[in-house]
Each structure stands twice: as structure tokens, then as C-alpha cells.
C-alpha atoms as a PDB file:
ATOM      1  CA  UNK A   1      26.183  -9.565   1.085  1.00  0.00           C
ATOM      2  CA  UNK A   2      25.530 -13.192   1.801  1.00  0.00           C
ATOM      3  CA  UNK A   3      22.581 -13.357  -0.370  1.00  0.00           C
ATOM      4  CA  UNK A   4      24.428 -11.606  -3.294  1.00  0.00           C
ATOM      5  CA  UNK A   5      26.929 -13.889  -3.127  1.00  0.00           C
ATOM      6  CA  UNK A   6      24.886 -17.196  -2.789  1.00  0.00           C
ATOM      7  CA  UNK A   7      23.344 -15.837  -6.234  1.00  0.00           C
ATOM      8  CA  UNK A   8      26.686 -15.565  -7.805  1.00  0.00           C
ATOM      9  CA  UNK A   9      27.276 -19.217  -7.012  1.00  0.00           C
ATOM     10  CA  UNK A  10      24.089 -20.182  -8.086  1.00  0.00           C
ATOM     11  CA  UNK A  11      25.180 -18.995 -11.852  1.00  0.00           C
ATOM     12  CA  UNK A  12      28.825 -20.951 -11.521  1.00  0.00           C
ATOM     13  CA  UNK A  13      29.923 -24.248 -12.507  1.00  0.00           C
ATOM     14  CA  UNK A  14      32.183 -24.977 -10.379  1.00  0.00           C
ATOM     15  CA  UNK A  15      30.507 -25.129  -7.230  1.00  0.00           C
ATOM     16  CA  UNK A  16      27.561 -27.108  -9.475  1.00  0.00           C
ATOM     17  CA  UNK A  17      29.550 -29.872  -9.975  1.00  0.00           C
ATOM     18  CA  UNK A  18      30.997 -29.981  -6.582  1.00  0.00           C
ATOM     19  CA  UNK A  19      28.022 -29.898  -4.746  1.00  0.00           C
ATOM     20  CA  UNK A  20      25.427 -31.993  -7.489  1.00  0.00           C
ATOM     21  CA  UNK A  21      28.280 -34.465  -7.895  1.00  0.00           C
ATOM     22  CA  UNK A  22      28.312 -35.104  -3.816  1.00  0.00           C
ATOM     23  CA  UNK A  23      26.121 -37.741  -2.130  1.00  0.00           C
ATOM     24  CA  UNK A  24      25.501 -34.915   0.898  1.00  0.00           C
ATOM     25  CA  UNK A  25      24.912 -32.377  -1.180  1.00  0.00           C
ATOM     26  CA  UNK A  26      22.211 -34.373  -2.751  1.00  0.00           C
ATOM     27  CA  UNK A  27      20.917 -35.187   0.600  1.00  0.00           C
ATOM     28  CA  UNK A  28      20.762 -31.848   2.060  1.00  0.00           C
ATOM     29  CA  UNK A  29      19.493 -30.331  -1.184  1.00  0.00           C
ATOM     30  CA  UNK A  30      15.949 -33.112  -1.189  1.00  0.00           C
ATOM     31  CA  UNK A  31      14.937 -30.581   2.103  1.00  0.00           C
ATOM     32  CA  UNK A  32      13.889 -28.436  -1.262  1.00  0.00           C
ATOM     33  CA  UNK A  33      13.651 -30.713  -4.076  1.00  0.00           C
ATOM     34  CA  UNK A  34      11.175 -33.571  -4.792  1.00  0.00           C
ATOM     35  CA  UNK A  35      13.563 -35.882  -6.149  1.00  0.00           C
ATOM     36  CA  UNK A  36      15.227 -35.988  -9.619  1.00  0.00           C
ATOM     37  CA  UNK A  37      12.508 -38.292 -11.016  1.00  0.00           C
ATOM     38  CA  UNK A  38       8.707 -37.578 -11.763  1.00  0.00           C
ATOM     39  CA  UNK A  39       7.681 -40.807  -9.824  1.00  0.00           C
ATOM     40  CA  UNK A  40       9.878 -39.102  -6.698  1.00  0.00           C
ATOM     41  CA  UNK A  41       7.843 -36.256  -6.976  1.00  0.00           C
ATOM     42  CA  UNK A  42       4.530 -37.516  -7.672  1.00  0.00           C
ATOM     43  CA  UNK A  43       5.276 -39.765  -4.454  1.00  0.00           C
ATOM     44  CA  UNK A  44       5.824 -36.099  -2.711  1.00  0.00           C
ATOM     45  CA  UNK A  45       2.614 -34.672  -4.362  1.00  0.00           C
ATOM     46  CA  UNK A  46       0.455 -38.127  -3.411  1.00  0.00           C
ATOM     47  CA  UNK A  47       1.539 -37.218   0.715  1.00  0.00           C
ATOM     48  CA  UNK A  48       0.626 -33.821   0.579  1.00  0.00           C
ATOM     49  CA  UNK A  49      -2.432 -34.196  -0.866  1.00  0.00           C
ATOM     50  CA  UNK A  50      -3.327 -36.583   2.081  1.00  0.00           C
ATOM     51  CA  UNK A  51      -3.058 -33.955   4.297  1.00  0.00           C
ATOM     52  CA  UNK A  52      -4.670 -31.027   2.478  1.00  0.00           C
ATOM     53  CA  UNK A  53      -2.459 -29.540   0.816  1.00  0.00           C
ATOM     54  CA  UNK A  54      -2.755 -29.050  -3.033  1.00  0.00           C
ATOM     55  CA  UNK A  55       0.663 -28.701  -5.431  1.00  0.00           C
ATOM     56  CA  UNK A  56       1.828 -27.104  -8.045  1.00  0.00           C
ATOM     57  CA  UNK A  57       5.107 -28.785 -10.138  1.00  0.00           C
ATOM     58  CA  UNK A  58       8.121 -27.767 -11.776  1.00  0.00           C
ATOM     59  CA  UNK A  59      10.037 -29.724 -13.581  1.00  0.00           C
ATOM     60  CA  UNK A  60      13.427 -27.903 -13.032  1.00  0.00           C
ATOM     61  CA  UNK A  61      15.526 -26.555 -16.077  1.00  0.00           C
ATOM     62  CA  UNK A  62      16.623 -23.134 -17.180  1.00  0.00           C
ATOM     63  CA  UNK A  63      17.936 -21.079 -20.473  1.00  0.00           C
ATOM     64  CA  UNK A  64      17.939 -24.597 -22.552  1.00  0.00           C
ATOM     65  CA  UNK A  65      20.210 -24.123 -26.062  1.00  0.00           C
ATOM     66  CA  UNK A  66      19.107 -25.790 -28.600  1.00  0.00           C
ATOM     67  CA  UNK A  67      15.630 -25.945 -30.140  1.00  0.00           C
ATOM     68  CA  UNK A  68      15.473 -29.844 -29.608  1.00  0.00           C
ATOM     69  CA  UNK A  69      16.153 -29.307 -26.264  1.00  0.00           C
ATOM     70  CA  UNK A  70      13.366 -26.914 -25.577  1.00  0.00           C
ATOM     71  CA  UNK A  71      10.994 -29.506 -27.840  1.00  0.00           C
ATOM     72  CA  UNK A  72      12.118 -32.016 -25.146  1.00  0.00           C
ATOM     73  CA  UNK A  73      11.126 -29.709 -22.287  1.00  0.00           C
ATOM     74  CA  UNK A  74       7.723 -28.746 -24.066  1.00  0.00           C
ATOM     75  CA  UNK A  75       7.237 -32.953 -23.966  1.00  0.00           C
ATOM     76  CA  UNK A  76       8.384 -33.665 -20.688  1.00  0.00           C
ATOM     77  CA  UNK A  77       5.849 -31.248 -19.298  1.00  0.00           C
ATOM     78  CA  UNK A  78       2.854 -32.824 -21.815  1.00  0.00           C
ATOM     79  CA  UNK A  79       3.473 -36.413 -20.045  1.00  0.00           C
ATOM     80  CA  UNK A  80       3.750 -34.505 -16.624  1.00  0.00           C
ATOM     81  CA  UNK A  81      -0.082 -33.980 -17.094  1.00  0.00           C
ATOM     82  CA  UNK A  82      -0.747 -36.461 -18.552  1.00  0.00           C
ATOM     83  CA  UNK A  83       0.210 -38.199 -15.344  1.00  0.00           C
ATOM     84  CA  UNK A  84      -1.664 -35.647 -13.009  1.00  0.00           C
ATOM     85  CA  UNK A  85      -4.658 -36.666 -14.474  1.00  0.00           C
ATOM     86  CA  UNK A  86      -4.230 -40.475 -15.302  1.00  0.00           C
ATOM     87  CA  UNK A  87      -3.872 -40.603 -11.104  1.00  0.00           C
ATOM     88  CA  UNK A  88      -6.203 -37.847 -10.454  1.00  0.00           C
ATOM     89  CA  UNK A  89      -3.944 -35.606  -8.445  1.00  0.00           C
ATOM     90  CA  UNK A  90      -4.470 -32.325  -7.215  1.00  0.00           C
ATOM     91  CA  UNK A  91      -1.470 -30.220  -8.927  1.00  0.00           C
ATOM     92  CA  UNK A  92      -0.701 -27.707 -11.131  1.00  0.00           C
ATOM     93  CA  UNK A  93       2.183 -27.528 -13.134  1.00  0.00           C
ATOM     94  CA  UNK A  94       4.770 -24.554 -13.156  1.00  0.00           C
ATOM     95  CA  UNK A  95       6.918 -23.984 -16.122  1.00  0.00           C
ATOM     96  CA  UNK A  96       9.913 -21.698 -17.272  1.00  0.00           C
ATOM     97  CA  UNK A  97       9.403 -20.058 -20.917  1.00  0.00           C
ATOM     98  CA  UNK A  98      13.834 -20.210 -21.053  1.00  0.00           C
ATOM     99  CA  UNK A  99      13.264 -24.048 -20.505  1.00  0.00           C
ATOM    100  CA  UNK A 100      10.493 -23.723 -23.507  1.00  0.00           C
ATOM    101  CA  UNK A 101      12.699 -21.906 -25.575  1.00  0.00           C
ATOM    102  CA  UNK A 102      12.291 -18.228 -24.955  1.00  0.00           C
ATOM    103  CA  UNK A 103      15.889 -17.507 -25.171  1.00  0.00           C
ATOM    104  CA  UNK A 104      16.206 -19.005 -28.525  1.00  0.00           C
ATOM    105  CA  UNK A 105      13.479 -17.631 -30.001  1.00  0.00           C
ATOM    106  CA  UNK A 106      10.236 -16.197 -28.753  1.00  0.00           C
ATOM    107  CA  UNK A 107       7.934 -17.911 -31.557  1.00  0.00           C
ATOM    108  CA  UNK A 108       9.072 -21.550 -30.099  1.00  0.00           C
ATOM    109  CA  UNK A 109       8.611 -20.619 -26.878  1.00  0.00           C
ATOM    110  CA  UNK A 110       5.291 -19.617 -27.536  1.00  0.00           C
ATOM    111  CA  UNK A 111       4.254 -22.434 -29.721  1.00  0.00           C
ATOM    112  CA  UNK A 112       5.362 -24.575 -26.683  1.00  0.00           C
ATOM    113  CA  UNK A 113       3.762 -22.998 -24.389  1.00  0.00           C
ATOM    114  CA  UNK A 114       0.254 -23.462 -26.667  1.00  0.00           C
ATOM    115  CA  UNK A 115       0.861 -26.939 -26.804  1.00  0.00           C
ATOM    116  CA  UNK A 116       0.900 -26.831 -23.153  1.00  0.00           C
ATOM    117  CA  UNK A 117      -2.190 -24.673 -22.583  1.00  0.00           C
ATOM    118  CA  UNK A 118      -3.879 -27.032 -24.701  1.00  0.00           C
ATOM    119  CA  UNK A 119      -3.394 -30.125 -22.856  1.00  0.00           C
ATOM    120  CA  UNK A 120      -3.925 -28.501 -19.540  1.00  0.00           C
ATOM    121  CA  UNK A 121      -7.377 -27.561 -20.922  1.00  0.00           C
ATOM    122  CA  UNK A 122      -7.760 -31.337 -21.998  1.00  0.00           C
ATOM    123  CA  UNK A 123      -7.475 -32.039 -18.500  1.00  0.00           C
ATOM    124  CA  UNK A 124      -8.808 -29.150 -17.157  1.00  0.00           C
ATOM    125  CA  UNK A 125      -5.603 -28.370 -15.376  1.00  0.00           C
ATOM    126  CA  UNK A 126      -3.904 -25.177 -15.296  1.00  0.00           C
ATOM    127  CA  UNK A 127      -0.216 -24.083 -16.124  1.00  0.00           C
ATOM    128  CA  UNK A 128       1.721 -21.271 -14.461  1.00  0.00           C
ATOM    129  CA  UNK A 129       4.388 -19.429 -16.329  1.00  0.00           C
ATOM    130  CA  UNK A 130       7.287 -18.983 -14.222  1.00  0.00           C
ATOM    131  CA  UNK A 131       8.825 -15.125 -13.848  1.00  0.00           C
ATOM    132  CA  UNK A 132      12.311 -15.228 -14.043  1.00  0.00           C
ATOM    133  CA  UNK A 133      15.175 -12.613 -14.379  1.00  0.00           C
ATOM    134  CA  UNK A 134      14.623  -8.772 -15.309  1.00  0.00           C
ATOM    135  CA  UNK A 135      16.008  -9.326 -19.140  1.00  0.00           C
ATOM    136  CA  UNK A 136      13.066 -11.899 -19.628  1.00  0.00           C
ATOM    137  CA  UNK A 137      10.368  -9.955 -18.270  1.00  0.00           C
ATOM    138  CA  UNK A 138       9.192  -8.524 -20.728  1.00  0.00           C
ATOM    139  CA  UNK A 139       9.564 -11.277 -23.660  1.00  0.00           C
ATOM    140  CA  UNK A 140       7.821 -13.795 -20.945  1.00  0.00           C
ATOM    141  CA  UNK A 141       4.495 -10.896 -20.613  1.00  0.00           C
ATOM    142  CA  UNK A 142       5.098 -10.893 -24.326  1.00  0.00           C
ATOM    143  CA  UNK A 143       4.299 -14.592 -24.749  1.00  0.00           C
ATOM    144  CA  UNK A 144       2.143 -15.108 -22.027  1.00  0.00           C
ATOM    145  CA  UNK A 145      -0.476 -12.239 -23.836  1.00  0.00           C
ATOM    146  CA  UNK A 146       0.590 -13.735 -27.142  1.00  0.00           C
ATOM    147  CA  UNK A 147      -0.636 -17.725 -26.498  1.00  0.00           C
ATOM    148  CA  UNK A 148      -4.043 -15.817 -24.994  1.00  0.00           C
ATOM    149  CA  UNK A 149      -5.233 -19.044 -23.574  1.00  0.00           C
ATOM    150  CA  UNK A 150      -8.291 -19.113 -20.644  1.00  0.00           C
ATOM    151  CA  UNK A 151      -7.316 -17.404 -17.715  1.00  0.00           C
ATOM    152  CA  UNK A 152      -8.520 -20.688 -16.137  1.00  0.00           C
ATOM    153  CA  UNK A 153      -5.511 -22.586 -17.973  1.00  0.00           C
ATOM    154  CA  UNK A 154      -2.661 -20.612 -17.924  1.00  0.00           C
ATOM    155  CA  UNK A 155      -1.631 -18.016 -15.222  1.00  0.00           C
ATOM    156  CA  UNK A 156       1.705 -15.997 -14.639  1.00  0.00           C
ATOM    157  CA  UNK A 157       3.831 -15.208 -11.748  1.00  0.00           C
ATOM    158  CA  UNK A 158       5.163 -11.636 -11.458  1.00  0.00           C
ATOM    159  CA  UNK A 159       7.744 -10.313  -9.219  1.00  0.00           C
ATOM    160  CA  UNK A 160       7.236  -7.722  -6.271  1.00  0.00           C
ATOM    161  CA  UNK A 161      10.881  -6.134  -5.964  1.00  0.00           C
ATOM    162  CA  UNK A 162      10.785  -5.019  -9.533  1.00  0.00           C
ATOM    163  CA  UNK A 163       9.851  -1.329 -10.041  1.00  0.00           C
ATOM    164  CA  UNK A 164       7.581  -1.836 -13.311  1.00  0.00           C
ATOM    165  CA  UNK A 165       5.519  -4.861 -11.065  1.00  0.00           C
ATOM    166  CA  UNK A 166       2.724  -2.263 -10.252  1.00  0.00           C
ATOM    167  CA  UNK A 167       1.834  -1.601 -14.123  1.00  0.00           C
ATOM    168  CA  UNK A 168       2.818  -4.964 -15.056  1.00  0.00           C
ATOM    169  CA  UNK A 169      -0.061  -5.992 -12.627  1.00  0.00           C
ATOM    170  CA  UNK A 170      -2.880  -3.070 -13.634  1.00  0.00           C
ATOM    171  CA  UNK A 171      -2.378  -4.341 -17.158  1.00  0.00           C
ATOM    172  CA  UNK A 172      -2.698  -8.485 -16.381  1.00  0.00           C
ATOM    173  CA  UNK A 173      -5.600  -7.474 -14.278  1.00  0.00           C
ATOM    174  CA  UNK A 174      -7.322  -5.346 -17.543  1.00  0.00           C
ATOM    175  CA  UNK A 175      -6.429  -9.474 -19.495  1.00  0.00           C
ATOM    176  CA  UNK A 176      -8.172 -10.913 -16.305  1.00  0.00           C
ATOM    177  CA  UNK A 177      -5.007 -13.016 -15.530  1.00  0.00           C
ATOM    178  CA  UNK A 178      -4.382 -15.191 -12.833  1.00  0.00           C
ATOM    179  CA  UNK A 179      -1.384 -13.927 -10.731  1.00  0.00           C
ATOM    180  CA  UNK A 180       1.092 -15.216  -8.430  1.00  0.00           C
ATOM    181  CA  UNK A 181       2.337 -12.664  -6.425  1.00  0.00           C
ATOM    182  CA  UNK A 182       6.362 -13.232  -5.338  1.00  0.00           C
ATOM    183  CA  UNK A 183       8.699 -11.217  -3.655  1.00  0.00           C
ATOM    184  CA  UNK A 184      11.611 -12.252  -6.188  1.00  0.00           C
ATOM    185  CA  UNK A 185      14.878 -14.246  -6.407  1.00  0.00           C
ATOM    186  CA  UNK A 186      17.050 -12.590  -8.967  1.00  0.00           C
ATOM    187  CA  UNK A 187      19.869 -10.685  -8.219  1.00  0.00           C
ATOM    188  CA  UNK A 188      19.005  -7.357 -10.012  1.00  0.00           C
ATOM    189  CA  UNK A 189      20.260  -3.445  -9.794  1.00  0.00           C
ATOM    190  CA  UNK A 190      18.713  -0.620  -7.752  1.00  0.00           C
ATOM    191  CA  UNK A 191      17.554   0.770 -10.681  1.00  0.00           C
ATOM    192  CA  UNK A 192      14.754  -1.604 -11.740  1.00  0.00           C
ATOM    193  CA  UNK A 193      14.561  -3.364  -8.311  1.00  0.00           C
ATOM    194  CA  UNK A 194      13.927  -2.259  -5.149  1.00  0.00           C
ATOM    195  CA  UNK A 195      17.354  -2.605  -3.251  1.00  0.00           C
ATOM    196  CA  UNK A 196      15.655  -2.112   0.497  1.00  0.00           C
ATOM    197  CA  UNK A 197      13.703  -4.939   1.948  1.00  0.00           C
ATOM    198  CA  UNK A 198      11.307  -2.865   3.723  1.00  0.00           C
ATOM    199  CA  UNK A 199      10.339  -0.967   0.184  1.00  0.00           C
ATOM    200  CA  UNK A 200       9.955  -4.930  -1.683  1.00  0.00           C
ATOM    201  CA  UNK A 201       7.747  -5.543   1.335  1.00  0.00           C
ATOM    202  CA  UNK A 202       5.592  -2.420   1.084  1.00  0.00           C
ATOM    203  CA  UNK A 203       5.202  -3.093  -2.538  1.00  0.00           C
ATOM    204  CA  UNK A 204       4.063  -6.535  -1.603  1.00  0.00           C
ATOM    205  CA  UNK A 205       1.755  -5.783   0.518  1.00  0.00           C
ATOM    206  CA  UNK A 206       0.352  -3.030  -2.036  1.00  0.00           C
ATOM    207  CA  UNK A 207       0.305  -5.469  -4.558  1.00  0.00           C
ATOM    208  CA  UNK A 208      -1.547  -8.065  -2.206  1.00  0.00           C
ATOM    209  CA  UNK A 209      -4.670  -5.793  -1.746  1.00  0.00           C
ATOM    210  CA  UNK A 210      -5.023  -4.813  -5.294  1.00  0.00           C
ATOM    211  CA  UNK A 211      -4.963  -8.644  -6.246  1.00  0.00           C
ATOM    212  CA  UNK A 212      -7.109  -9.592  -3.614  1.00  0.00           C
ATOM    213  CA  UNK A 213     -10.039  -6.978  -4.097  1.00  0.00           C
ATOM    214  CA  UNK A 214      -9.489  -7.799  -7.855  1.00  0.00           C
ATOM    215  CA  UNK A 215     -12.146 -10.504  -7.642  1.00  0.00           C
ATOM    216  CA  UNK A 216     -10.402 -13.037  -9.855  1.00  0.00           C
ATOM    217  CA  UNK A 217      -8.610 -15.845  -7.954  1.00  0.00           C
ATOM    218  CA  UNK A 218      -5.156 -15.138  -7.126  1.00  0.00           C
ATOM    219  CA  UNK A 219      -1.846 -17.092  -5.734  1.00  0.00           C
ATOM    220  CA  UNK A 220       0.104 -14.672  -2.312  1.00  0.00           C
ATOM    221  CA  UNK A 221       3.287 -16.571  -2.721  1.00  0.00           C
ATOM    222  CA  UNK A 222       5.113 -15.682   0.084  1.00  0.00           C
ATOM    223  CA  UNK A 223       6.883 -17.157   3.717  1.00  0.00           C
ATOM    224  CA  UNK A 224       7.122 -13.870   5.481  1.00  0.00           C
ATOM    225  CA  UNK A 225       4.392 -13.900   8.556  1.00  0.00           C
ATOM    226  CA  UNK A 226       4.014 -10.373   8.197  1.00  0.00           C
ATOM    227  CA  UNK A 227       2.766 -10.475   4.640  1.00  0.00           C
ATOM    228  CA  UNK A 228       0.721 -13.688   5.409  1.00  0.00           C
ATOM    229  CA  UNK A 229      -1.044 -11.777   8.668  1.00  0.00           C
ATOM    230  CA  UNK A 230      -1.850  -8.643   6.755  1.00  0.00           C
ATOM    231  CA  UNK A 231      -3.036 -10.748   3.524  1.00  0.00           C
ATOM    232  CA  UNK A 232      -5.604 -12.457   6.361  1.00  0.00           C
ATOM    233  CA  UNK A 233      -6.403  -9.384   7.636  1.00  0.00           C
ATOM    234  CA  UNK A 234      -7.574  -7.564   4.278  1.00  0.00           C
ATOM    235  CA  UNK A 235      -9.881 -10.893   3.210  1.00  0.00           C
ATOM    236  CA  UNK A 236     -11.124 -11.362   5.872  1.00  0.00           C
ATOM    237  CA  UNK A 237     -12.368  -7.461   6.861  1.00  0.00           C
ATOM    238  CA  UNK A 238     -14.353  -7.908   3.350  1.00  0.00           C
ATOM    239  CA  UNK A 239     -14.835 -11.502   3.278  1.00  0.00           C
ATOM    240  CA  UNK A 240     -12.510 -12.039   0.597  1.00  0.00           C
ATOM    241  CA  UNK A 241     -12.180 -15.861  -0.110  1.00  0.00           C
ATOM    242  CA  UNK A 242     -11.524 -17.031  -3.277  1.00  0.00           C
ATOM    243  CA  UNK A 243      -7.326 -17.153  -2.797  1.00  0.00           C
ATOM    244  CA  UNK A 244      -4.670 -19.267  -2.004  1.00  0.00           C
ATOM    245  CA  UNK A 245      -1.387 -18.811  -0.329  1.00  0.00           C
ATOM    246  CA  UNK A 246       1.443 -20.553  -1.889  1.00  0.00           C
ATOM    247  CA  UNK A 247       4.763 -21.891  -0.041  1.00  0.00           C
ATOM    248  CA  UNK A 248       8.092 -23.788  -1.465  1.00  0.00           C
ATOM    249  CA  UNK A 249       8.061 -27.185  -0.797  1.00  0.00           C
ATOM    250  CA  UNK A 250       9.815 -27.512   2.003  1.00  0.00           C
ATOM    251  CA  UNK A 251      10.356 -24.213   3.637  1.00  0.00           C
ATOM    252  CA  UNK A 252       8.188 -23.174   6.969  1.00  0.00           C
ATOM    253  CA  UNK A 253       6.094 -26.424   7.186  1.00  0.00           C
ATOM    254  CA  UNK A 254       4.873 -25.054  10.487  1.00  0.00           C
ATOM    255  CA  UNK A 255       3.484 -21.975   9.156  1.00  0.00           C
ATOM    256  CA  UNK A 256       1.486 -23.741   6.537  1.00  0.00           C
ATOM    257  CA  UNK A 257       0.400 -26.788   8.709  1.00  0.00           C
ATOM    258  CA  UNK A 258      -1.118 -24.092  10.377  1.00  0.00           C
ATOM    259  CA  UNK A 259      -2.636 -22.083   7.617  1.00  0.00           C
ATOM    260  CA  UNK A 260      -4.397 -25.565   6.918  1.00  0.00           C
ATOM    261  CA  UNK A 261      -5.959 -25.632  10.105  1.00  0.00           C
ATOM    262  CA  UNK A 262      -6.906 -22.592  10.400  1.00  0.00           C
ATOM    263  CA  UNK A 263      -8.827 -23.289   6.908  1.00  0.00           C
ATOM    264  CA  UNK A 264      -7.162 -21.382   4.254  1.00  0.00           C
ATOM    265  CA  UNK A 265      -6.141 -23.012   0.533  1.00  0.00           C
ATOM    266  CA  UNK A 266      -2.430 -23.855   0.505  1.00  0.00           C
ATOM    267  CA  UNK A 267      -0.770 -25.331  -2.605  1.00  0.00           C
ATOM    268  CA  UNK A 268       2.904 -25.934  -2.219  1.00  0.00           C
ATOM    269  CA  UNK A 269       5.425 -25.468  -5.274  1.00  0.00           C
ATOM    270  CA  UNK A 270       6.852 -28.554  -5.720  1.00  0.00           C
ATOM    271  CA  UNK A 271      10.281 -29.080  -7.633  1.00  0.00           C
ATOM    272  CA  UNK A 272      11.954 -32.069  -9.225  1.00  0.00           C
ATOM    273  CA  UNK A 273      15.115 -32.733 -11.608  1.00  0.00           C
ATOM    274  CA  UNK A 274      18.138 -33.238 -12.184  1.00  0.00           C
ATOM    275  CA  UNK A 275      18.957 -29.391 -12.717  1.00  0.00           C
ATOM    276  CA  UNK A 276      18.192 -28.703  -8.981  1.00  0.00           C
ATOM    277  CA  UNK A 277      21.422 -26.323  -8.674  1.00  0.00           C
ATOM    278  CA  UNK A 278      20.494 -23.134  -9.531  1.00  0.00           C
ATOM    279  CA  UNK A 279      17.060 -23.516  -7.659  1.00  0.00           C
ATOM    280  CA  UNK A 280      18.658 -24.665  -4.346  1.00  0.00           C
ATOM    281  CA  UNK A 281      21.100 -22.152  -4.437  1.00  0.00           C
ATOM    282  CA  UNK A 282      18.250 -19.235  -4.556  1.00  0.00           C
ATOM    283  CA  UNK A 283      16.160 -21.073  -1.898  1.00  0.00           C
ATOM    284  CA  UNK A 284      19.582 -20.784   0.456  1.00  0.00           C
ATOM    285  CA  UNK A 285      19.898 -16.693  -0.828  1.00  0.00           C
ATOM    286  CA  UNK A 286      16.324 -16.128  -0.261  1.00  0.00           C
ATOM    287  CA  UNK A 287      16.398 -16.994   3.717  1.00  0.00           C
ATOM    288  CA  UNK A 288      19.467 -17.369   5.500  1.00  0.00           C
ATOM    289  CA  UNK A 289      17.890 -19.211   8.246  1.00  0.00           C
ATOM    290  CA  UNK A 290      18.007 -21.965   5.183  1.00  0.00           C
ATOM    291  CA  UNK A 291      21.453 -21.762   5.176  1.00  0.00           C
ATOM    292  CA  UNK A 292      21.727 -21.966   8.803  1.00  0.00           C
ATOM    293  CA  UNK A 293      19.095 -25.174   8.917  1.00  0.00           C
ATOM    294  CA  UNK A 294      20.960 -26.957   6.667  1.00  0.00           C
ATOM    295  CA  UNK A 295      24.800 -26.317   8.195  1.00  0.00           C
ATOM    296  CA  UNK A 296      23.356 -27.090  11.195  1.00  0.00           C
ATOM    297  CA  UNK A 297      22.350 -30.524   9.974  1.00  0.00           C
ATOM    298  CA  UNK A 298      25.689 -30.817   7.910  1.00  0.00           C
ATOM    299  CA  UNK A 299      27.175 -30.603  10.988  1.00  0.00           C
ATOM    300  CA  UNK A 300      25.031 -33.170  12.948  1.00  0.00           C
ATOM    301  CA  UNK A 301      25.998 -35.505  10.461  1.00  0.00           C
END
């Protein structure tokens, strides 16, 4: 119930305004959020680095309007790494195709997201296309297959409480695609997502093994301990290696401080904008003790 109605906020304006437009809200929200500049975040990305941890970033927007707008996106992302590698830091870059133009029209979204692929191969980066809600599934596979860049460049993200996610995965794994296994954040119905926890984390954990003994290198993004401790448990009992475990920035820094030391690869996903809303909102829906962290500290104050 909570979560289902933290997602309905997350899609209001309303509550947007009232909580973007407050100095606290701000505050509390940067627990989650890089900043809303790239020089905040690239100050975030500098200090992780330093202490192991590698980053992947994402400049936050969603569903943009107007083709000029989704030009501006494809751009903002082009100087984004362009400024990875001018300072030679270790991060990725995660991207939405709705923020490239997807819901406008497919054809700019790809062209965008080719223009992207292309730099990242300049700089021998990489680029991860976002997954986002069930009615852009399958136009994001669509353009992901479509742009056909190296698997080295451009990877995907794919959701585990969606009930097509097992054939979704068989058929990036026949493309040798580079995956990034989530649970999911949408708010979807029973009847393409799993509605039980217990069945998204079985699926998970399915998924997981079939990435892992894949051979090709794969991202478990997930802050559950249980998922983590069986994902270590299947590499390790056939000396799987060549994976990383990803977290959001922000959320269980003990459990990957200690992933670190224990000598796995963590990257963190890193966020930054001005159109933090909708992305704080699903952090908070995601994991209640979130919600209870930050009241807690609202509170305090």
C-alpha cells in the first residue's frame, strides 16, 4: 500500500513542486542525488573512485516533449563524456531512451542513442540504456537491437518483476548483450508483473544464475542481502568472476563498503539534475526503511 502510493506521488505535480521547491526537501533528497549540476556529481564520482568504487551516471530526465528537447538531452549526455574522459574517471553513463526521445518517435530516439554509442566508443566508455515502465519495454529492446552498437559500448538494463524478463533475457543473451539485472520500480498490474515479492525474488535469483554462467560480463543490480549472498555463492562454487554488483548511490553504504573489502567490483549508479522528483520518490517506494531514514532525520532537524 505504501509503496503504491509513494508511486502515485511520484507521477503528480503537486507534491513536485512542494517538495523540489523546499530547501529540506532538497536537503533530504541529496541522501540519493548527486547534486543538480554535473560538476556536483563529478565531485561525487571523483570520492568514490578514491575508495574503490567505480560509477555509473545519469543525468536525470524522463518522457521529454518536444524533439529539441530530446536533441538537448542527446547533447547533454555527449559533453557528460566528454568530461569522463577529459578527467579520466572511472564511470559509465546511464541514459533513458524517453529522455532521448522514444516517446516522440522511435527513429530520434534511436539516432540519439547512435550518436551516443559513438562517442562512448571514442572514449572507449560504455552507455547503459535505462529500462523503464512496461509500455516502453518493448520500443526500448526495439531500439537498443536497432542502434546494434558493440556489446562493449552499449548495454541494457532489464527488469526482474516483469513476466516476459525470462525471454527478454534468452534473446539479449543470443545478441551477446550486456545486462543489468534489476528487480524493478514501476508500478505495474499482476498481469505482466509479478505482484508477490517472494515470486520477483525467485525470478531474480533465476535470472542471476543464467546471467552469471552466461560468460559475458554482467551488472546484479540489487540491495537485498539475500540476492547478493546467493549471487556470491553461485560464482564463487564455479569460479565465476568477471561481474559486478551494482548499488544506488546512496542506499546501504555498509553493505557495499563491505563488498569492497571483501574484493568484489562495485560501481554505484550515480544521479544528478534538476528533475530529481520522480527518481527520489521511487528510491522512497522501493525500501521503506528509506522512508523511515529520512523522517527520522526530518525529525532530528
Amino acid at each position: 500500500m505504501l509503496r503504491s502510493f509513494l508511486l502515485y506521488l511520484s507521477e503528480r505535480e503537486r507534491p513536485k513542486r512542494l517538495l523540489t521547491g523546499n530547501t529540506r526537501g532538497r536537503r533530504l533528497a541529496s541522501r540519493f542525488i548527486a547534486g543538480e549540476k554535473l560538476e556536483d556529481a563529478l565531485q561525487v564520482i571523483r570520492r568514490v573512485n578514491a575508495e574503490g568504487f567505480t560509477v555509473t551516471l545519469d543525468c536525470l530526465g524522463e518522457s521529454v516533449h518536444k524533439p529539441v528537447e530530446a536533441e538537448a538531452a542527446c547533447q547533454t549526455y555527449l559533453d557528460l563524456l566528454d568530461r569522463l574522459a577529459a578527467e579520466k574517471l572511472n564511470s559509465h553513463a546511464s541514459v533513458k531512451l524517453t529522455q532521448l526521445g522514444l516517446a516522440i518517435d522511435e527513429k530520434l530516439a534511436e539516432r540519439n542513442l547512435a550518436r551516443l554509442a559513438e562517442c562512448a566508443a571514442r572514449h572507449k566508455n560504455f552507455v547503459r540504456v535505462d529500462m523503464e515502465g512496461s509500455a516502453f519495454t518493448e520500443s526500448t529492446l526495439r531500439v537498443f537491437y536497432a542502434v546494434n552498437a558493440p556489446r562493449d559500448t552499449v548495454g541494457i538494463a532489464i527488469q526482474a518483476y516483469l513476466r516476459r524478463t525470462k525471454a527478454d533475457v534468452q534473446e539479449l543473451l543470443k545478441h551477446g548483450a550486456r545486462i543489468r539485472l534489476v528487480k524493478g520500480a514501476y508500478n505495474e498490474p499482476a498481469e505482466i508483473a509479478f505482484a508477490l515479492k517472494r515470486d520477483v525474488d525467485d525470478n531474480f535469483q533465476r535470472l542471476t544464475e543464467k546471467l552469471l554462467a552466461s560468460g559475458n560480463y554482467h551488472a546484479i543490480a540489487t540491495h537485498d542481502e539475500r540476492m547478493i549472498a546467493a549471487a556470491k555463492s553461485f560464482a564463487t562454487a564455479r569460479g565465476i568472476s568477471n561481474f559486478e554488483f551494482q548499488f544506488l548511490y546512496g542506499i546501504r553504504r555498509d553493505l557495499q563498503q563491505q563488498l569492497i573489502q571483501q574484493g568484489w567490483r562495485v560501481r554505484l549508479y550515480v544521479p544528478y539534475g534538476r528533475e530529481w522528483y520522480a527518481y527520489f520518490m521511487r528510491r522512497l517506494a522501493e525500501r521503506p526503511a528509506n522512508l523511515l531514514f529520512l523522517m527520522r532525520n526530518l525529525i532530528r532537524k
